[in-house]
Protein backbone atom coordinates (compact mmCIF):
# COMPACT_ATOMS: atom_id res chain seq x y z
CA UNK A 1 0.00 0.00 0.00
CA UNK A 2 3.00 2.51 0.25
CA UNK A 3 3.65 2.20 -3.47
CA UNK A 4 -0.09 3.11 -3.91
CA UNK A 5 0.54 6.13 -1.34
CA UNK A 6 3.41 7.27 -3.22
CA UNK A 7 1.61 7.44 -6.65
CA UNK A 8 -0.83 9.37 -5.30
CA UNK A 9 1.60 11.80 -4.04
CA UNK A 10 3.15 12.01 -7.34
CA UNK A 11 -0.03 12.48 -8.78
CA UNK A 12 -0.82 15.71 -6.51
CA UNK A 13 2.86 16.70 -6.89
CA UNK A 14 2.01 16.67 -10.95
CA UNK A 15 -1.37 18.90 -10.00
CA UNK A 16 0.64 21.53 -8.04
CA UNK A 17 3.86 22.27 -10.54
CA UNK A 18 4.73 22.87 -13.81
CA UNK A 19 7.69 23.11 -16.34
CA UNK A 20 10.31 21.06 -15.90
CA UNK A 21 9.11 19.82 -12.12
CA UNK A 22 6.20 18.38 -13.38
CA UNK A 23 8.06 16.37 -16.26
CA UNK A 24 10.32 15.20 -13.62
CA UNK A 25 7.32 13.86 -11.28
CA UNK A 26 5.58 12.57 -14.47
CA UNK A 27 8.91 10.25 -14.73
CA UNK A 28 9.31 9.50 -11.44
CA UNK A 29 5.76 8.36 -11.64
CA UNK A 30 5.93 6.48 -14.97
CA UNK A 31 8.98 4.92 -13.99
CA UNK A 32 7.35 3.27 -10.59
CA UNK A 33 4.66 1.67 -12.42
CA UNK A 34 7.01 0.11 -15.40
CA UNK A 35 10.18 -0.77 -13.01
CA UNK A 36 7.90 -2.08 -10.29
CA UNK A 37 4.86 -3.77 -12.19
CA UNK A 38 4.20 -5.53 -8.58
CA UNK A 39 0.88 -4.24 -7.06
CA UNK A 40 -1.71 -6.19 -4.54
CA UNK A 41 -4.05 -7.55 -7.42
CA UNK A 42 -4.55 -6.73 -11.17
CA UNK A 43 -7.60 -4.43 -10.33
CA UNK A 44 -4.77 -1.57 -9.12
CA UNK A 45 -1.83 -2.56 -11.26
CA UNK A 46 -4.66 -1.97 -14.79
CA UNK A 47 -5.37 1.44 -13.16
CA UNK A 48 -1.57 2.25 -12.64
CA UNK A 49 -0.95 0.89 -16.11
CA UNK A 50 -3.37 2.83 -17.73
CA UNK A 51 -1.94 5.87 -16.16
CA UNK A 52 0.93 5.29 -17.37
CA UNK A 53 0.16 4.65 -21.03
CA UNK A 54 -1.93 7.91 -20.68
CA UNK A 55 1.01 10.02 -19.67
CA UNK A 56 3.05 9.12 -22.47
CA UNK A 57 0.92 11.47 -24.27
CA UNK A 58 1.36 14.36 -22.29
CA UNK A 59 3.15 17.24 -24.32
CA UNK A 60 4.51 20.43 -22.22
CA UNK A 61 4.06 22.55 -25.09
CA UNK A 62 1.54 25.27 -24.51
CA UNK A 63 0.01 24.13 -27.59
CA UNK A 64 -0.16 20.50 -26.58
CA UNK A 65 1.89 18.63 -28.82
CA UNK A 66 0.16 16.98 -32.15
CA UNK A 67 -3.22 16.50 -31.17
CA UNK A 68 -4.39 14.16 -34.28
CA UNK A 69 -1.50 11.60 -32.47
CA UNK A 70 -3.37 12.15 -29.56
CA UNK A 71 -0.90 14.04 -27.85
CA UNK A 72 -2.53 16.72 -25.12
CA UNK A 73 -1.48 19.62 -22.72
CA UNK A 74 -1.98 20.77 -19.53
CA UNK A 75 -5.75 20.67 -19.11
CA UNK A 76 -6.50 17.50 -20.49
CA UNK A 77 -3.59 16.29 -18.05
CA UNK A 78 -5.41 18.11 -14.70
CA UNK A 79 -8.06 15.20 -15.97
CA UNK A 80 -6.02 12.43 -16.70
CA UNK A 81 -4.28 12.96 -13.01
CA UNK A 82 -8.18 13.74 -11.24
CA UNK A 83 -9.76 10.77 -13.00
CA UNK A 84 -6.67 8.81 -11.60
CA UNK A 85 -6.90 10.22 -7.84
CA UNK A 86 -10.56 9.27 -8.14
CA UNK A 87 -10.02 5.25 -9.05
CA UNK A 88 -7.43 5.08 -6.76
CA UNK A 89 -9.64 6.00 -3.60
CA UNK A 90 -12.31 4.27 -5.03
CA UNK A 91 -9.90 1.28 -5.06
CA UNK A 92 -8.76 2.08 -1.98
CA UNK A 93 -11.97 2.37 -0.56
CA UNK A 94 -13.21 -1.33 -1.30
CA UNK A 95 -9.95 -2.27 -0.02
């Protein structure tokens, strides 16, 4: 459950910064879920997974990057990272 802690920290670390601090906990983040694929049951490790798929699309340009690759900027990331707090407590919460 501390992994699952510290991805959520990450996750509000990502919410609260910008520029290159945000890239940096983006990585940090990524690179917990692919290094350290080992999570309680499958339910949390899709939703990490997903997550991290997802933020391989995030572009720091203010334009957002090439959208018809699907790349996106910062608000569509504010929702990626929200709709990722939420399963998390949900899973947390039937745990």
């Amino acid at each position: 459950m501390e992994k699952i802690h510290t991805i959520k920290e990450l996750l509000h670390t990502i919410k609260r910064t910008s520029g290159w601090p945000r890239i940096e906990s983006i990585r940090s983040l990524q690179n917990m879920i692919l290094d350290e694929p080992d999570m309680p049951d499958d339910n949390i490790q899709q939703i990490f997974s997903d997550l991290a798929y997802d933020l391989n699309f995030y572009d720091n340009d203010p334009e957002g990057g090439d959208k018809a690759l699907g790349y996106y900027g910062d608000d569509k990331l504010m929702e990626v990272v929200e709709a990722a707090i939420k399963k998390i407590e949900a899973y947390e919460a039937d745990n």
